[in-house]
PDB file of N, CA and C in Angstrom:
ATOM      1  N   UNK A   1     166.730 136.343  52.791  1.00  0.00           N
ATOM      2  CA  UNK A   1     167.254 136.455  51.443  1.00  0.00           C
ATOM      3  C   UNK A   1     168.760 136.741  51.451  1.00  0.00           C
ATOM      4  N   UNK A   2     169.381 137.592  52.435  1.00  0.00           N
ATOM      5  CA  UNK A   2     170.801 137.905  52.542  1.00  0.00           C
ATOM      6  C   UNK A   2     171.800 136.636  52.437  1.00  0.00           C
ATOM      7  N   UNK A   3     170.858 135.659  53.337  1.00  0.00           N
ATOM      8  CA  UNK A   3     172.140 134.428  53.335  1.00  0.00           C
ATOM      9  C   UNK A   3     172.069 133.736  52.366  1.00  0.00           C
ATOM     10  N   UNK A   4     171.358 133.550  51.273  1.00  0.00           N
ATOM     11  CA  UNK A   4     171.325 133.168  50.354  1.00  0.00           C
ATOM     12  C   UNK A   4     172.364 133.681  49.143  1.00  0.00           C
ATOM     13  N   UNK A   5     171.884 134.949  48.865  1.00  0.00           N
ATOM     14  CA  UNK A   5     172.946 136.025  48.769  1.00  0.00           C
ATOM     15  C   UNK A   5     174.069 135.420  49.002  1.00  0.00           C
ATOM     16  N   UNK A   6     174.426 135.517  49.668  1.00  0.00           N
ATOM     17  CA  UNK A   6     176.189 135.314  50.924  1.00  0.00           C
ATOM     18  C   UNK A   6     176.222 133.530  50.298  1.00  0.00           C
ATOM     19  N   UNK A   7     175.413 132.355  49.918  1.00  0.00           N
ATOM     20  CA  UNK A   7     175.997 131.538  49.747  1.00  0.00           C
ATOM     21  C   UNK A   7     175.879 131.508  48.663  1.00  0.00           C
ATOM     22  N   UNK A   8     175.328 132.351  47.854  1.00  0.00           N
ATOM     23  CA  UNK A   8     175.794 132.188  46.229  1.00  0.00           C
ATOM     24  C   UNK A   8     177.061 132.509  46.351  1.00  0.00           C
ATOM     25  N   UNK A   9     177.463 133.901  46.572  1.00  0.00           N
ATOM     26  CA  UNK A   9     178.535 134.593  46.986  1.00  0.00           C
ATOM     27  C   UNK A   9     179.930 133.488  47.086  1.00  0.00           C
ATOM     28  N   UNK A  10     180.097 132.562  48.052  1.00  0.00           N
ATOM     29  CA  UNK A  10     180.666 131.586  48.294  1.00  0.00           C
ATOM     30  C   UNK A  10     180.643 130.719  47.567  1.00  0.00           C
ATOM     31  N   UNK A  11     179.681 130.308  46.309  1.00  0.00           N
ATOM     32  CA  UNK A  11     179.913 129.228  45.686  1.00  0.00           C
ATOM     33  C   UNK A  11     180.502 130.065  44.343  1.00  0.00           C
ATOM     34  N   UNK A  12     180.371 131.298  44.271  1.00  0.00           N
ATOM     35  CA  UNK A  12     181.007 131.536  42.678  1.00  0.00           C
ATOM     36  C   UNK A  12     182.501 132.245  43.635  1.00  0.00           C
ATOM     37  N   UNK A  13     182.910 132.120  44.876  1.00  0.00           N
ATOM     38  CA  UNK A  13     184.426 132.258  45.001  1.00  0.00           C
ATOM     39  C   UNK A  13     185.054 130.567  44.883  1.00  0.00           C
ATOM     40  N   UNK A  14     184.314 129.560  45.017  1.00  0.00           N
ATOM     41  CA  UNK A  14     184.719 128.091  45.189  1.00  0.00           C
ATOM     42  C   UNK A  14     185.082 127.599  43.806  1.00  0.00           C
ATOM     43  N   UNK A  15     184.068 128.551  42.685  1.00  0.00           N
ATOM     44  CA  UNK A  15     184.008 128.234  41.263  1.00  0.00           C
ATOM     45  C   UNK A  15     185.579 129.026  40.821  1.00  0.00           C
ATOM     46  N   UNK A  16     185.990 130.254  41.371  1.00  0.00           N
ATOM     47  CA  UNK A  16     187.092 130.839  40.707  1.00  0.00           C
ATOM     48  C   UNK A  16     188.374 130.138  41.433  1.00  0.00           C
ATOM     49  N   UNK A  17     187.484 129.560  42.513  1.00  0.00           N
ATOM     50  CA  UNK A  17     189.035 128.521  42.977  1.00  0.00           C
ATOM     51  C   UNK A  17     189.317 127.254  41.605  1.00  0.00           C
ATOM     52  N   UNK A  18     188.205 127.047  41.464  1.00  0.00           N
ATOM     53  CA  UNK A  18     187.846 125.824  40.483  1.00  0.00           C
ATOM     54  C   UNK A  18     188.683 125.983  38.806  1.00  0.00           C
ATOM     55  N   UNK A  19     187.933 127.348  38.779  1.00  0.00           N
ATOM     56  CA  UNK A  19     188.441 127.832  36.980  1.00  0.00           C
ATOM     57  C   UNK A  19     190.331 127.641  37.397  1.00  0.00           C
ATOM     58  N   UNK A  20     190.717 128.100  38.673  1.00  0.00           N
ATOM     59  CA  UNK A  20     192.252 128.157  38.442  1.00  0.00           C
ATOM     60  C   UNK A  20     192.571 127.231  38.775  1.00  0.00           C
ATOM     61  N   UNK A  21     191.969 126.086  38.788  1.00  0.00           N
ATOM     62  CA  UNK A  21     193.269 124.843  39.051  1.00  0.00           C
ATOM     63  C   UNK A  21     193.111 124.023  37.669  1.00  0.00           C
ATOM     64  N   UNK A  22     191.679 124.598  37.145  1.00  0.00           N
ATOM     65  CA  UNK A  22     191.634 123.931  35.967  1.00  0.00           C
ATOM     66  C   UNK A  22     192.722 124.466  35.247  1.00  0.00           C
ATOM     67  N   UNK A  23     193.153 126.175  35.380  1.00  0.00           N
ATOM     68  CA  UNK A  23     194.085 126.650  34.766  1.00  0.00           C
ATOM     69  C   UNK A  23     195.525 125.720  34.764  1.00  0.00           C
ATOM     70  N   UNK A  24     195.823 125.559  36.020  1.00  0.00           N
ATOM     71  CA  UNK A  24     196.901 125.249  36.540  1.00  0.00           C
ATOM     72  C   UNK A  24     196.986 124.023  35.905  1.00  0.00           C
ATOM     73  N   UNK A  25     195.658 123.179  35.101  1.00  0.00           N
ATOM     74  CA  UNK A  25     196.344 121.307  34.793  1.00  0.00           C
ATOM     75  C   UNK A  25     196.641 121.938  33.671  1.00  0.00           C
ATOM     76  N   UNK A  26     195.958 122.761  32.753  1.00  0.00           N
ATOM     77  CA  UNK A  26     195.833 123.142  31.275  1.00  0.00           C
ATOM     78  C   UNK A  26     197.292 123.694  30.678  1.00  0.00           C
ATOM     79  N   UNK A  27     198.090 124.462  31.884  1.00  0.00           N
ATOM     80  CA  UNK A  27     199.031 125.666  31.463  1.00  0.00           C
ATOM     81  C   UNK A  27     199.553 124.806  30.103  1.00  0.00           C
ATOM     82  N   UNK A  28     200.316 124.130  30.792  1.00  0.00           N
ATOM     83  CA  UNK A  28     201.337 123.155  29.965  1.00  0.00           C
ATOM     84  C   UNK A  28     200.934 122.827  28.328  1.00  0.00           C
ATOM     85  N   UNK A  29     199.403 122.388  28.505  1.00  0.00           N
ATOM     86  CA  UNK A  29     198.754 121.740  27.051  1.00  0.00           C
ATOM     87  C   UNK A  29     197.832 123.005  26.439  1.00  0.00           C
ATOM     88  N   UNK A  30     197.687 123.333  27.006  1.00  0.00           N
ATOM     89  CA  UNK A  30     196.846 124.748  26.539  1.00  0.00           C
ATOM     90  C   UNK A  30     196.986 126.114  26.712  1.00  0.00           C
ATOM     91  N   UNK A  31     198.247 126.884  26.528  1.00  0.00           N
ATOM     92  CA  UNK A  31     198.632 128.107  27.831  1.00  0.00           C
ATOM     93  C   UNK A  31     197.114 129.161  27.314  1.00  0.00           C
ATOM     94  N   UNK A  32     196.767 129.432  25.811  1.00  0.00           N
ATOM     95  CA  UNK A  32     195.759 130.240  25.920  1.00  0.00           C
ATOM     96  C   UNK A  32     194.430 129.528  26.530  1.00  0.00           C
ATOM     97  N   UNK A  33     193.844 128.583  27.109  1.00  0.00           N
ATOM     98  CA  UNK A  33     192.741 128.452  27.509  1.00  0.00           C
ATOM     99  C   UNK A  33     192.952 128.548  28.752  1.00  0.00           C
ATOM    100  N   UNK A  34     194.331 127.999  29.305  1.00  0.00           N
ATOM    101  CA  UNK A  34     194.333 128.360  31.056  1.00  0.00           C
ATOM    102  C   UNK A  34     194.524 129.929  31.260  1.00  0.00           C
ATOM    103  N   UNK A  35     194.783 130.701  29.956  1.00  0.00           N
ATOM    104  CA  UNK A  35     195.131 132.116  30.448  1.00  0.00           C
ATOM    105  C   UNK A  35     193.626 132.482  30.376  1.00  0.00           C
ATOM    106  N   UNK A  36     192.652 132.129  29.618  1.00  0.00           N
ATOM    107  CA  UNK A  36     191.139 132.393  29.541  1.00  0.00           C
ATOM    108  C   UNK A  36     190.601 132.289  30.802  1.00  0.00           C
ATOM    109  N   UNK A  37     191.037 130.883  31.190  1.00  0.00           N
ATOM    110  CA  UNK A  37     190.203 130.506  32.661  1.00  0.00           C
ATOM    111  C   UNK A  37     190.857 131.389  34.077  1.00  0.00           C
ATOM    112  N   UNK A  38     192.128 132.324  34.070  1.00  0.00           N
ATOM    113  CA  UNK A  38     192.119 132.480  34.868  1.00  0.00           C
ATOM    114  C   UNK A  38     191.812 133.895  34.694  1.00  0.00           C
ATOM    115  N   UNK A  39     191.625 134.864  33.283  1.00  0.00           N
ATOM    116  CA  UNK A  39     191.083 135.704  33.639  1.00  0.00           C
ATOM    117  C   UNK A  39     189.432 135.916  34.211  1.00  0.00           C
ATOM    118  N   UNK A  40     188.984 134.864  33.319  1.00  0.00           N
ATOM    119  CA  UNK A  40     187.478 134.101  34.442  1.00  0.00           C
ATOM    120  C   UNK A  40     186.948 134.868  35.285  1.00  0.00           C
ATOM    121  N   UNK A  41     187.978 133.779  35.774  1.00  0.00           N
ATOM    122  CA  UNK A  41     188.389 133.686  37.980  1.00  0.00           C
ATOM    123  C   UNK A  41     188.336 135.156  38.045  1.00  0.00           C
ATOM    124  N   UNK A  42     189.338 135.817  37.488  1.00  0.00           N
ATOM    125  CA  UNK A  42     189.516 137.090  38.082  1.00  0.00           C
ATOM    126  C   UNK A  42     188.456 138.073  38.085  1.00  0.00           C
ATOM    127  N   UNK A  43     187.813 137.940  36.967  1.00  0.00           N
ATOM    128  CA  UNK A  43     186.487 138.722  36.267  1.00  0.00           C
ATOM    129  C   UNK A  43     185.402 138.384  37.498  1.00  0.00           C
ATOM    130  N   UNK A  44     185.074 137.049  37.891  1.00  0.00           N
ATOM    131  CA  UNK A  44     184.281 136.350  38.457  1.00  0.00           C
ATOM    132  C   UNK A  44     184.365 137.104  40.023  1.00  0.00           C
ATOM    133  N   UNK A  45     186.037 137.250  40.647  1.00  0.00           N
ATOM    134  CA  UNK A  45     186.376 137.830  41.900  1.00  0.00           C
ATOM    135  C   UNK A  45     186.335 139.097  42.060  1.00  0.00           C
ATOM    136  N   UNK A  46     186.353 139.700  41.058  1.00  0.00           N
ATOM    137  CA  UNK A  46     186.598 141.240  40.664  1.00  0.00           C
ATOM    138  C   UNK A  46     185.165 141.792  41.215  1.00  0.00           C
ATOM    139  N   UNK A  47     183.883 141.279  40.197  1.00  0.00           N
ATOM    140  CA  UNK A  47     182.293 141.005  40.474  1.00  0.00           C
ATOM    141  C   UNK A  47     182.399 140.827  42.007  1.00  0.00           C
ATOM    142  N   UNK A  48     182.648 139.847  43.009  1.00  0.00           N
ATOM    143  CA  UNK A  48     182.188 139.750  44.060  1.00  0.00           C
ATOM    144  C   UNK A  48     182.870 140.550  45.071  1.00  0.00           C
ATOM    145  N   UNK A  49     183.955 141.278  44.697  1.00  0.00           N
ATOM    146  CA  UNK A  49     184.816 142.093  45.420  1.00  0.00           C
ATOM    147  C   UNK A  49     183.816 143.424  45.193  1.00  0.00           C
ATOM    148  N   UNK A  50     183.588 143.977  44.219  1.00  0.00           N
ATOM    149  CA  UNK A  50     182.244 145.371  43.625  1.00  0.00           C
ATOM    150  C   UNK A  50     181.411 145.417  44.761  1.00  0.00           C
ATOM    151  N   UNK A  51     180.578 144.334  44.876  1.00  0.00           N
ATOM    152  CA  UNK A  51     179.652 143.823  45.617  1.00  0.00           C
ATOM    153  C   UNK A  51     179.730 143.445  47.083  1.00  0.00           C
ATOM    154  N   UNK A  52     180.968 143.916  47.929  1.00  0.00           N
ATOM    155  CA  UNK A  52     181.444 143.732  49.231  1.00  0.00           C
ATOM    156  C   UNK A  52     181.497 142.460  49.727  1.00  0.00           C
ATOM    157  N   UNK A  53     181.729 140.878  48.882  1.00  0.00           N
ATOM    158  CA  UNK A  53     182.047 139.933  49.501  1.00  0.00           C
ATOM    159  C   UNK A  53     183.744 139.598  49.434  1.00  0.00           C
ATOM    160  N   UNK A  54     183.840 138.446  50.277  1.00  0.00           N
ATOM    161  CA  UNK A  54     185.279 138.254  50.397  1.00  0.00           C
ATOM    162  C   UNK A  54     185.577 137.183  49.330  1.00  0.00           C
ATOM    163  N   UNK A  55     187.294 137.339  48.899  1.00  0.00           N
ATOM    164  CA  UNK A  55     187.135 136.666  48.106  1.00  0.00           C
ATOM    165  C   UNK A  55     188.098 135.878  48.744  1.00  0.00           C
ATOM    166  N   UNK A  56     188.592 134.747  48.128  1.00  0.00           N
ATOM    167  CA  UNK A  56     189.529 133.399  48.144  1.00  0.00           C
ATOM    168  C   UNK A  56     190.809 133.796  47.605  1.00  0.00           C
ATOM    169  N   UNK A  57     191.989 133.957  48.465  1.00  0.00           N
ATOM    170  CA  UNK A  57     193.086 133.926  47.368  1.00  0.00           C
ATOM    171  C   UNK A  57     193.647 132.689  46.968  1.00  0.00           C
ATOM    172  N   UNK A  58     193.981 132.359  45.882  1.00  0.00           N
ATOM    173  CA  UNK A  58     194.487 131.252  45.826  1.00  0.00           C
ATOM    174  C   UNK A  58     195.810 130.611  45.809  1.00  0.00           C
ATOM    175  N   UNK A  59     196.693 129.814  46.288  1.00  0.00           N
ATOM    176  CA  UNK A  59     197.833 129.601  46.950  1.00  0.00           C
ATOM    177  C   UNK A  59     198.464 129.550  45.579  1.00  0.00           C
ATOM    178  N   UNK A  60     200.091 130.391  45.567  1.00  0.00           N
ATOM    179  CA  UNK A  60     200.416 130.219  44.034  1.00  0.00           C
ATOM    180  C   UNK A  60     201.470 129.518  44.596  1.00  0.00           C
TER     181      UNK A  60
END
């Protein structure tokens, strides 16, 4: 059951990689929905950081 665990874990850090690049096309045309999506991410990393997994930083 742990590694299962551990690859959810990994797919909701792949998803907060995801919410911020969506951020990153949006800034320009949308600044409040990319500012939504990247508090997300953060909310989303924050959760798996609580919970002792690693998270993804993402290249700014």
């Amino acid at each position: 059951m742990t590694g299962h665990v551990f690859k959810l874990a990994d797919e909701a850090d792949l998803t907060a990689c995801d919410l911020n690049r969506c951020a990153d096309v949006l800034a320009d045309v949308d600044p409040v929905m990319a500012d939504n999506l990247r508090r997300a991410a953060e909310r989303l990393r924050a959760s798996l950081r609580a919970e002792g997994h690693p998270v993804t930083q993402d290249a700014s």
